[in-house]
Protein backbone atom coordinates (compact mmCIF):
# COMPACT_ATOMS: atom_id res chain seq x y z
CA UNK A 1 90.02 100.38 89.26
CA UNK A 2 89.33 97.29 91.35
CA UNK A 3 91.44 94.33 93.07
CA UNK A 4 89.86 91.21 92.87
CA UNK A 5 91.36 87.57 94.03
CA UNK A 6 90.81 84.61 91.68
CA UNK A 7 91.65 80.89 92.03
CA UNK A 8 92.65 79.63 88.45
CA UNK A 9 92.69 75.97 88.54
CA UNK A 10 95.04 74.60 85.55
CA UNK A 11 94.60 70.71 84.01
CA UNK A 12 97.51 69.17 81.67
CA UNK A 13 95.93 70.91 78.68
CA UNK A 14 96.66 74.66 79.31
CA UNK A 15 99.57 74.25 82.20
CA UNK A 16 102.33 75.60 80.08
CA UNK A 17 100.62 78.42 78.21
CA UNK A 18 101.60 81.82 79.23
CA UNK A 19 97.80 82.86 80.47
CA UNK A 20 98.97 84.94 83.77
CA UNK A 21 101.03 86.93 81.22
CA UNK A 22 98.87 87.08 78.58
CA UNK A 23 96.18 88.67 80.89
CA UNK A 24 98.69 91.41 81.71
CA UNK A 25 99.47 92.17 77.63
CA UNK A 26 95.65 91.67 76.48
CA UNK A 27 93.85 92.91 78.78
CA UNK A 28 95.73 95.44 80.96
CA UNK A 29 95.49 93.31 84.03
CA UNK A 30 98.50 94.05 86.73
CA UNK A 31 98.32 90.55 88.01
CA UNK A 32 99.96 89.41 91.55
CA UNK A 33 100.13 86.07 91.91
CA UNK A 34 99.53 85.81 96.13
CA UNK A 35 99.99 81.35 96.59
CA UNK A 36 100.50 78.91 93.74
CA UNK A 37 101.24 75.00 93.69
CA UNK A 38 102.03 74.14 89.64
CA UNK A 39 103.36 70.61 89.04
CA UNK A 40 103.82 69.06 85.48
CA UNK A 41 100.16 68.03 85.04
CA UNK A 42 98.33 70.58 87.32
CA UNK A 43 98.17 73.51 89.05
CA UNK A 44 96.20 76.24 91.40
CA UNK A 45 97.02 80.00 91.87
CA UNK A 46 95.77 82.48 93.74
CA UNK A 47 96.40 85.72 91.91
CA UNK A 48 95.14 88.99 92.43
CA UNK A 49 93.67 90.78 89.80
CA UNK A 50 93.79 95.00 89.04
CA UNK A 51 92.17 97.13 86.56
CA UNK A 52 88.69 98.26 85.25
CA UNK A 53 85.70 95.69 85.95
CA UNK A 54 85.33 95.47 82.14
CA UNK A 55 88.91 94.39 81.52
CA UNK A 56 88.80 91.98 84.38
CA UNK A 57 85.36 90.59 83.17
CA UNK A 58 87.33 89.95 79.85
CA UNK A 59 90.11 88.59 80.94
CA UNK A 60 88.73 86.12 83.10
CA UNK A 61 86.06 85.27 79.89
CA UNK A 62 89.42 84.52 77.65
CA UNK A 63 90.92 82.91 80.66
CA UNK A 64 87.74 80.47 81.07
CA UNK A 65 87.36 79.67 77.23
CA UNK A 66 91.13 78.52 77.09
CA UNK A 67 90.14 75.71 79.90
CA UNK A 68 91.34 76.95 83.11
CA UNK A 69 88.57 76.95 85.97
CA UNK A 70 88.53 80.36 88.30
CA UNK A 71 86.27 80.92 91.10
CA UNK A 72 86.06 83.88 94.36
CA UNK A 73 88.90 83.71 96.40
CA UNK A 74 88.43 87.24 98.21
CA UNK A 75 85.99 90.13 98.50
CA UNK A 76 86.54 92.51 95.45
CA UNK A 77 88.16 96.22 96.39
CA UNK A 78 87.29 98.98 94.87
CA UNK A 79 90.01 101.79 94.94
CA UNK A 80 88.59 105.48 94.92
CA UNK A 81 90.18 107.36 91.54
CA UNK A 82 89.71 110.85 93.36
């Protein structure tokens, strides 16, 4: 399993659409949303990400082809399964 933080940037289009959930019930992402600002027409959130690679490289595929924007915002941890 790895952590990795994300900055999803939202337009007008996708703003109300449950993504941060649906990431959680598609993809078995535990999601932690660390700073947000959402308004009406906008938004930003930086949420951490935890799972497999695979299922985050998924979800933040879906995530991207639905419209919202996500870039780095933190080093990627890798938690030992031992």
């Amino acid at each position: 399993m790895i952590k990795q933080r994300m900055l999803f940037t939202f337009t007008e289009e996708i703003i109300k659409d449950p993504i941060i959930y649906n990431l959680n019930q598609q993809f078995n992402i535990i999601t932690n949303i660390l700073r947000a600002d959402i308004a009406q027409d906008r938004g930003w959130a930086i949420i951490e990400l935890e799972g497999s690679e695979e299922d985050i490289e998924h979800g933040i595929a879906w995530a991207n082809s639905r419209g919202i924007r996500i870039d780095p915002a933190g080093e990627i941890i890798v938690e030992d399964q031992s």
